[in-house]
C-alpha atoms as a PDB file:
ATOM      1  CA  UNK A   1     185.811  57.684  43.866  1.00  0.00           C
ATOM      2  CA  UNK A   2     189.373  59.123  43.583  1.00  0.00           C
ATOM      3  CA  UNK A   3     191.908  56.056  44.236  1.00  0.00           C
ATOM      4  CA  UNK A   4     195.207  57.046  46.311  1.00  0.00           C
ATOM      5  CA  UNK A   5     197.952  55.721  44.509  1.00  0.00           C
ATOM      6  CA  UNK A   6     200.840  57.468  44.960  1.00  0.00           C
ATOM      7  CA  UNK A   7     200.507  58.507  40.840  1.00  0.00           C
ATOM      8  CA  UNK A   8     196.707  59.385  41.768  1.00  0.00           C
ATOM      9  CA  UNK A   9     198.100  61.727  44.680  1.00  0.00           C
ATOM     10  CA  UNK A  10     200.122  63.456  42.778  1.00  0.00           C
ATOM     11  CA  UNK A  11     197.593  64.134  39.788  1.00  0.00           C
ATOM     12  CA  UNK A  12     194.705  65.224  42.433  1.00  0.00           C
ATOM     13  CA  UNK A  13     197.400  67.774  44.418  1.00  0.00           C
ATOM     14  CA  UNK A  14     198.030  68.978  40.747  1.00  0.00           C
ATOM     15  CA  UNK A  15     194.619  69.665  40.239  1.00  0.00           C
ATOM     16  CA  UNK A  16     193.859  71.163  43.855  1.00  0.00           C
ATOM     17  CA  UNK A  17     196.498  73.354  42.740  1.00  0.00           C
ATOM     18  CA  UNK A  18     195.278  75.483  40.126  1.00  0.00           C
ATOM     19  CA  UNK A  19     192.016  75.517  42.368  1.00  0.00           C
ATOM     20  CA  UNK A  20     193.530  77.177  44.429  1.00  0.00           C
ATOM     21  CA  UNK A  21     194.788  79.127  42.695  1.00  0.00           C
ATOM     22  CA  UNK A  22     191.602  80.510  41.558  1.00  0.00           C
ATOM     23  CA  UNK A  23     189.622  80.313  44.377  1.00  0.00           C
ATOM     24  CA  UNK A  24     192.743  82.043  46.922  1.00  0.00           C
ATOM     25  CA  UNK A  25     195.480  83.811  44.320  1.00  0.00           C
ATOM     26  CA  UNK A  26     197.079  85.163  47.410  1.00  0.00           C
ATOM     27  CA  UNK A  27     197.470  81.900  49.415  1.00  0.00           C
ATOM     28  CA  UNK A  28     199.641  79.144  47.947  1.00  0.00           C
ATOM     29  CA  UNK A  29     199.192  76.072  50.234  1.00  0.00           C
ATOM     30  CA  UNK A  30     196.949  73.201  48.758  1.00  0.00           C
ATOM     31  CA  UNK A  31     196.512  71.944  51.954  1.00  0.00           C
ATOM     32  CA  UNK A  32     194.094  74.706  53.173  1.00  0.00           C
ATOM     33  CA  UNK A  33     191.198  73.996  50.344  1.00  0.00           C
ATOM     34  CA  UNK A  34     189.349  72.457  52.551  1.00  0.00           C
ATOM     35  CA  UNK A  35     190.437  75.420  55.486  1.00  0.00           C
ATOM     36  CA  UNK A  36     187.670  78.039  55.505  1.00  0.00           C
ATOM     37  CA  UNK A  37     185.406  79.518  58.465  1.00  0.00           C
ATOM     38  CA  UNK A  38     182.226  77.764  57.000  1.00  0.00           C
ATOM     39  CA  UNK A  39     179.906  75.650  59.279  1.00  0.00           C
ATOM     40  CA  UNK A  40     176.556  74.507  57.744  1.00  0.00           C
ATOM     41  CA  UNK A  41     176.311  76.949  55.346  1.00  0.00           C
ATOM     42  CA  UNK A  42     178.434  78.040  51.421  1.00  0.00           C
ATOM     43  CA  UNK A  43     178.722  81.200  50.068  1.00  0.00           C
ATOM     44  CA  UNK A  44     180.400  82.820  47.017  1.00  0.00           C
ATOM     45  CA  UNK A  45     184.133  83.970  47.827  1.00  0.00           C
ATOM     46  CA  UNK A  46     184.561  87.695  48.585  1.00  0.00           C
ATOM     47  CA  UNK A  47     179.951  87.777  49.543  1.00  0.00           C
ATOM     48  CA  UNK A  48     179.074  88.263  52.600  1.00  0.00           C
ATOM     49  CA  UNK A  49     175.931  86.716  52.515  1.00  0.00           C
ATOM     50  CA  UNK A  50     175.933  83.169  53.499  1.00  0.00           C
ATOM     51  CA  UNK A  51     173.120  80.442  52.740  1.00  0.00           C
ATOM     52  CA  UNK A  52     172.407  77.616  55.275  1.00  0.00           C
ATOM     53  CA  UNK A  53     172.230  74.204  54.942  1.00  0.00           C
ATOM     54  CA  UNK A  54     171.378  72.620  58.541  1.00  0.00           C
ATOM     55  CA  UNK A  55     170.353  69.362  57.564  1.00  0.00           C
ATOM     56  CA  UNK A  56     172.396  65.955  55.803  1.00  0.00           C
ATOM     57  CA  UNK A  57     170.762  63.641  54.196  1.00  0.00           C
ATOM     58  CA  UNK A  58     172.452  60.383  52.219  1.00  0.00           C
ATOM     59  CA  UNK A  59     170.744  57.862  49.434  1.00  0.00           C
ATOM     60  CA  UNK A  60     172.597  54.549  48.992  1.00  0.00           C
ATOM     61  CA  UNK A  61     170.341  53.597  46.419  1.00  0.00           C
ATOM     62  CA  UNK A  62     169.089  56.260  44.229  1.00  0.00           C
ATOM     63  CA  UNK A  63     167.121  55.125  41.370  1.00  0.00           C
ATOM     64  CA  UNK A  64     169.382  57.296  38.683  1.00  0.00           C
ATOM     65  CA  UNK A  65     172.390  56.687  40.026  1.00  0.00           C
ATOM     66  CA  UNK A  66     173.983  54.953  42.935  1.00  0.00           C
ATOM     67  CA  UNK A  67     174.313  57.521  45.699  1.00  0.00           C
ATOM     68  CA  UNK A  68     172.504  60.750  46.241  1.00  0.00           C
ATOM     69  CA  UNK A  69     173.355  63.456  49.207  1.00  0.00           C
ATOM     70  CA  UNK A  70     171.172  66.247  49.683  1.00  0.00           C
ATOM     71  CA  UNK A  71     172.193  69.012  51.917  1.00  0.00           C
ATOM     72  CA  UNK A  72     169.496  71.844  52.803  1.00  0.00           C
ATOM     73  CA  UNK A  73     167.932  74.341  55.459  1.00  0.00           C
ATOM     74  CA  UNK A  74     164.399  71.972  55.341  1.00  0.00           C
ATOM     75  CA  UNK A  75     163.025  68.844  56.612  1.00  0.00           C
ATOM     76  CA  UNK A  76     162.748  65.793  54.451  1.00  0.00           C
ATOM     77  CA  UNK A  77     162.206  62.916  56.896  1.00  0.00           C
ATOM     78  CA  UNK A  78     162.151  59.097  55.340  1.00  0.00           C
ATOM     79  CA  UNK A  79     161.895  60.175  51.577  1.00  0.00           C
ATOM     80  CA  UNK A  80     161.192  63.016  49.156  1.00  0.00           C
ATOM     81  CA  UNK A  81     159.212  62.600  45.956  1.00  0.00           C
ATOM     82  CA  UNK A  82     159.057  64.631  43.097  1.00  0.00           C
ATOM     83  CA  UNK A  83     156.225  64.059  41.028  1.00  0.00           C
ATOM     84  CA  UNK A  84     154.251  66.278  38.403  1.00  0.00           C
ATOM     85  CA  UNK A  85     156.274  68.799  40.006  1.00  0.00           C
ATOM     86  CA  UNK A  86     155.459  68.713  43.604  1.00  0.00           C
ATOM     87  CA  UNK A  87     158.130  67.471  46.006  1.00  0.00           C
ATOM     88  CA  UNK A  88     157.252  66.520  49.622  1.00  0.00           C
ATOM     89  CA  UNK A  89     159.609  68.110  51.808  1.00  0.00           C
ATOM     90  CA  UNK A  90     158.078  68.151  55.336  1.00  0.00           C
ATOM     91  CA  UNK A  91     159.564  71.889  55.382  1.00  0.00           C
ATOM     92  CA  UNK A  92     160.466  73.743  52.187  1.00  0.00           C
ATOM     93  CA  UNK A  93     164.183  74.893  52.384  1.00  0.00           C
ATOM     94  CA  UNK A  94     165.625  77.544  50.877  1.00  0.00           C
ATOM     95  CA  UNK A  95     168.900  76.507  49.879  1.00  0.00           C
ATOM     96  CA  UNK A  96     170.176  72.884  48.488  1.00  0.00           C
ATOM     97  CA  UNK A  97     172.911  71.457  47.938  1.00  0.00           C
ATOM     98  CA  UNK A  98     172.153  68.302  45.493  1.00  0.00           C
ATOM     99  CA  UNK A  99     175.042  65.566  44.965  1.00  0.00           C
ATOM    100  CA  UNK A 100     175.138  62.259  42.702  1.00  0.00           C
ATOM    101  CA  UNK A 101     177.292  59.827  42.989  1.00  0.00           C
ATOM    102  CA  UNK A 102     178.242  56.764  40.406  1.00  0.00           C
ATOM    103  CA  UNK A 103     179.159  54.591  43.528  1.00  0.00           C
ATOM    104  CA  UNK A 104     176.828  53.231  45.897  1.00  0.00           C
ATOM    105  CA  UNK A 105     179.198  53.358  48.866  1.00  0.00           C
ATOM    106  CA  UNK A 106     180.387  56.523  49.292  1.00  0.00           C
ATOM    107  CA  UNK A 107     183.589  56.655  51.482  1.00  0.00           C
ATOM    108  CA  UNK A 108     185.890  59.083  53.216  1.00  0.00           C
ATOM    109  CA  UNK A 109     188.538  60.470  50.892  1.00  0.00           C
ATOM    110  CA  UNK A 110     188.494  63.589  48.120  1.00  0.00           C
ATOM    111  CA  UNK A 111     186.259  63.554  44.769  1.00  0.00           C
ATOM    112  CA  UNK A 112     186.941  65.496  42.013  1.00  0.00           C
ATOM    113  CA  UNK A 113     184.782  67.401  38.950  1.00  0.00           C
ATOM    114  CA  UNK A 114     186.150  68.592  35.663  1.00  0.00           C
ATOM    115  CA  UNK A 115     183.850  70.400  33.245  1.00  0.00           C
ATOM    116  CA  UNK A 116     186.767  68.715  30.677  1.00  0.00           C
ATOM    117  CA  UNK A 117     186.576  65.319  31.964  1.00  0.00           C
ATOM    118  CA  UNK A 118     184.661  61.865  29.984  1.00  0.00           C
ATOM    119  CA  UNK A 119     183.898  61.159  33.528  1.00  0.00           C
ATOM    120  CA  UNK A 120     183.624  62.550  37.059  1.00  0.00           C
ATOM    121  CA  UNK A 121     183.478  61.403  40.593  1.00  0.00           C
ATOM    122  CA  UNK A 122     180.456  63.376  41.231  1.00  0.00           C
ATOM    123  CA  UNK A 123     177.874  65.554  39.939  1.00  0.00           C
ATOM    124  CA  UNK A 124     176.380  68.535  41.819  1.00  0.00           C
ATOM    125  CA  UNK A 125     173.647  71.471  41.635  1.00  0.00           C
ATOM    126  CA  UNK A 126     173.242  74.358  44.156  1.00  0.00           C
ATOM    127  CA  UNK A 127     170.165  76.757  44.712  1.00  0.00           C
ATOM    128  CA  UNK A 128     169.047  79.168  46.692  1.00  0.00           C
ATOM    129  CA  UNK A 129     166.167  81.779  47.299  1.00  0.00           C
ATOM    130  CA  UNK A 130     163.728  78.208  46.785  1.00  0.00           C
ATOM    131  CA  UNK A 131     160.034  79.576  46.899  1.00  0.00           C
ATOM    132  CA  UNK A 132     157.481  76.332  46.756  1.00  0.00           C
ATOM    133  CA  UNK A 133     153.583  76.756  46.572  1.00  0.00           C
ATOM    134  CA  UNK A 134     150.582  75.996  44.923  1.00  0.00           C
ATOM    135  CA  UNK A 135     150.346  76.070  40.713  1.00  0.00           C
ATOM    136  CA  UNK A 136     147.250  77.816  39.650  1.00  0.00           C
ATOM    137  CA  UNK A 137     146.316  78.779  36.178  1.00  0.00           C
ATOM    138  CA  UNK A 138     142.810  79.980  34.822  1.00  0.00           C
ATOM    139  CA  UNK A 139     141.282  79.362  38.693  1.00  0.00           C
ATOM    140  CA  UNK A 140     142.600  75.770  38.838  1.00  0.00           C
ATOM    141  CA  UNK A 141     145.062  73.873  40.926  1.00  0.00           C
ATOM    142  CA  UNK A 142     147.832  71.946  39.505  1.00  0.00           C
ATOM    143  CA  UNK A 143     150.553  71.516  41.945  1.00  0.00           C
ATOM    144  CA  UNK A 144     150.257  71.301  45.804  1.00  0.00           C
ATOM    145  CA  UNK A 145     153.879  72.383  46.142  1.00  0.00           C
ATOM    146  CA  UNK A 146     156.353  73.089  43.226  1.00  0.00           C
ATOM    147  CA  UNK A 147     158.930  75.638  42.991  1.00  0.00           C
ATOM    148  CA  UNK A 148     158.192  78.314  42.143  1.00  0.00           C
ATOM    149  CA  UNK A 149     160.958  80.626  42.129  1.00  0.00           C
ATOM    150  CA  UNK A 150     164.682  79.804  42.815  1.00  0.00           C
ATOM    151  CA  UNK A 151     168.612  80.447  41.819  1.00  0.00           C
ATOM    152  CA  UNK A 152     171.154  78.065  40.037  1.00  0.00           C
ATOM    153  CA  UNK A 153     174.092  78.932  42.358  1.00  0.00           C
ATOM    154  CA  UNK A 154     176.527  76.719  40.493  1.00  0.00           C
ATOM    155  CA  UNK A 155     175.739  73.481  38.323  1.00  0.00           C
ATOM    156  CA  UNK A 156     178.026  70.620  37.771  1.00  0.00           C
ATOM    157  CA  UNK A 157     177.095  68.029  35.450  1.00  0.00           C
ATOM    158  CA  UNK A 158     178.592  65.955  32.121  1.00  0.00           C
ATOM    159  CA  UNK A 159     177.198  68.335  29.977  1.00  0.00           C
ATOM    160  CA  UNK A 160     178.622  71.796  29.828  1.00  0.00           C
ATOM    161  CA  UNK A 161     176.579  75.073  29.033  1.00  0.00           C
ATOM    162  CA  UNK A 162     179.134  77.523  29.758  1.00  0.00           C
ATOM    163  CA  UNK A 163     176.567  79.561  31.748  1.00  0.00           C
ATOM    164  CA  UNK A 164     178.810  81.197  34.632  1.00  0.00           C
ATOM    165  CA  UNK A 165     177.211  79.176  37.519  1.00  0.00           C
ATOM    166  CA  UNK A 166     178.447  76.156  35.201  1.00  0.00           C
ATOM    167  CA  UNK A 167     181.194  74.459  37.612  1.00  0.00           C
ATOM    168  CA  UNK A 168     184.569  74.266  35.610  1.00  0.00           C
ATOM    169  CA  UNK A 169     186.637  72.704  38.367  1.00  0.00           C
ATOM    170  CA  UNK A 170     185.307  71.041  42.058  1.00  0.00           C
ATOM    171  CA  UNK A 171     186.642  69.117  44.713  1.00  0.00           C
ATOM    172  CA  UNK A 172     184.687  67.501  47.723  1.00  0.00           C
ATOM    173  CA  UNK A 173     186.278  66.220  51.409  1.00  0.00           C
ATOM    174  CA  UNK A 174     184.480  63.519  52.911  1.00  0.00           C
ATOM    175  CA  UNK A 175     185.430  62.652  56.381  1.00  0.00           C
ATOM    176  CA  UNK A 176     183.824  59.718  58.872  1.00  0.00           C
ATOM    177  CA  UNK A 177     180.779  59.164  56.927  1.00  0.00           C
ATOM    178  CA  UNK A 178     179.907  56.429  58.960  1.00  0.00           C
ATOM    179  CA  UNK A 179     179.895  58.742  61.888  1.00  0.00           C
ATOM    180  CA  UNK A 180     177.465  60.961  64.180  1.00  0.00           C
ATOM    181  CA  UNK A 181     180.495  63.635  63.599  1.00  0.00           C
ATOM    182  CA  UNK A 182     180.547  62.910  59.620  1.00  0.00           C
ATOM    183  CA  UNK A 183     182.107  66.162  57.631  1.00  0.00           C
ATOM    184  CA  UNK A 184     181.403  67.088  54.160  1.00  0.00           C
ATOM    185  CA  UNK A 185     183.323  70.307  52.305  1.00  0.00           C
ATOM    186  CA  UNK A 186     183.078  71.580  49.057  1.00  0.00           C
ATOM    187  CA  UNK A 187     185.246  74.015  46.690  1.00  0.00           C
ATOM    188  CA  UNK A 188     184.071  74.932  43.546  1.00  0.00           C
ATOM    189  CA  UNK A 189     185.210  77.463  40.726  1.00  0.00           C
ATOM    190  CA  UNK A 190     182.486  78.231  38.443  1.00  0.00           C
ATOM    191  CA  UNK A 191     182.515  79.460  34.229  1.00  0.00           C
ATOM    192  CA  UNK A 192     182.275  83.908  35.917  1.00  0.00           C
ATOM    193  CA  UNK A 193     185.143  82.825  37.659  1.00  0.00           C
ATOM    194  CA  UNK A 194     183.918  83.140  41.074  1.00  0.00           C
ATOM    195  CA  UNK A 195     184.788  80.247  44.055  1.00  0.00           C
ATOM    196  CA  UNK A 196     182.254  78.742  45.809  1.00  0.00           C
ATOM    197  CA  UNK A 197     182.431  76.935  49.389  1.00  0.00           C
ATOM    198  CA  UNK A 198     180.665  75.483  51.842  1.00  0.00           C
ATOM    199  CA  UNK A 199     180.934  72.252  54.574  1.00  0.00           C
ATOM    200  CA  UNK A 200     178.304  70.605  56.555  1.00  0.00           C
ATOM    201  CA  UNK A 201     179.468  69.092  59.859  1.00  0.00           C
ATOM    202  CA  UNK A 202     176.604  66.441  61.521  1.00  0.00           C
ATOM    203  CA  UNK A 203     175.205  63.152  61.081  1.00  0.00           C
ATOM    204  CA  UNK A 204     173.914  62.038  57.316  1.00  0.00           C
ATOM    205  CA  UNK A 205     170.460  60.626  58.247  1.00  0.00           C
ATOM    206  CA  UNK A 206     169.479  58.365  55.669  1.00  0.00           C
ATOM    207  CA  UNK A 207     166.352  59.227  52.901  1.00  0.00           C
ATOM    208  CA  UNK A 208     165.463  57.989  49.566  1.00  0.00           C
ATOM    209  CA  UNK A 209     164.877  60.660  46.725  1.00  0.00           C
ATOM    210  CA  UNK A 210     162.237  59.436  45.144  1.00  0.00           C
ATOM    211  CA  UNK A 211     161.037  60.521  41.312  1.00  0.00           C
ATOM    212  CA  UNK A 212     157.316  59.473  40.133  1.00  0.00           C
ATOM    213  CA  UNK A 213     157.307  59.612  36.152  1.00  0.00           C
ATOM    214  CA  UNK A 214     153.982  59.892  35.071  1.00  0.00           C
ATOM    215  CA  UNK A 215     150.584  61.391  33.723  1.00  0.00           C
ATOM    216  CA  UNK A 216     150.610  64.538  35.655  1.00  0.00           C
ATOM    217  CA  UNK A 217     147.061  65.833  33.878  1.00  0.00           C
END
């Protein structure tokens, strides 16, 4: 997590900077990242078409990494598994927003991405247009419910593609996470060029995300 020094202020202002500058060329102020008319739902800057994502959910003790948020417009309940493909949402969403964190506590402050750093605060994926169902080849069932169509809406993670939904720069707010009125908002600029946003205002129930390795014949 990003540590406020006074040096370490100064370094992520820097950075929220030329953000901004991409995401807003006509608007200056740092301080309004995090200021857009966005409530439970992102969208790409300048699109009019918004996705939703109604529901939090936080994992203090993912088995990958340490902390794992997962925002979408489903139901999870207690845990999701992903297995041979099929995941167990109690209702299928349509759009996700997936976040790992290295820390097991995540806390109230800002976290930053580079697509040029050796490490990063978080990692993130975001889809849309999700489509689970049944796998059936040759008049046999192979999956209950896998996806089976969907859209990489921007990915963030240590190792760079330079697809444009790659994430070059992000920055996430995290405010009273320990809270029924917890607040979680997002700016990303992506490889096209293009900003993405989005926040998520609402209590973080807790889940675990839960991967089966195994034979899936």
């Amino acid at each position: 997590m990003t540590v406020f020094s006074s040096v370490k202020v100064m370094s992520v202002m820097s950075l929220m900077g030329m953000v901004m500058l991409a995401c807003n060329p006509n608007d200056s102020a740092t301080h309004q990242m995090f200021d857009f008319d966005l409530a439970d739902e992102f969208a790409i800057q300048g699109d009019s078409v918004t996705q939703v994502i109604s529901r939090a959910y936080l994992d203090t003790e993912y088995q990958w990494t340490s902390a794992h948020v997962n925002l979408n417009d489903g139901v999870i309940g207690d845990s999701l598994v992903e297995g041979c493909s099929n995941w167990s949402y109690e209702v299928n969403p349509k759009s996700t927003v997936e976040i790992w964190f290295p820390d097991a506590f995540v806390e109230d402050g800002i976290y930053h991405f580079s697509n040029e750093a050796a490490s990063n605060d978080f990692q993130i994926l975001v889809r849309r247009d999700l489509e689970f169902g049944p796998t059936i080849l040759n008049g046999i069932q192979y999956t209950q419910n896998s996806i089976q169509n969907q859209s990489t809406v921007a990915r963030g993670f240590s190792s760079f593609q330079g697809e444009p939904f790659d994430v070059t720069q992000a920055f996430i707010q995290i405010e009273n996470i320990r809270s029924q009125e917890s607040s979680i908002r997002f700016v990303m600029e992506l490889e096209s060029g293009d900003c993405l946003r989005g926040s998520f205002d609402g209590i973080f129930e807790p889940f675990r995300r839960i991967i089966i390795d195994g034979d899936c014949d």
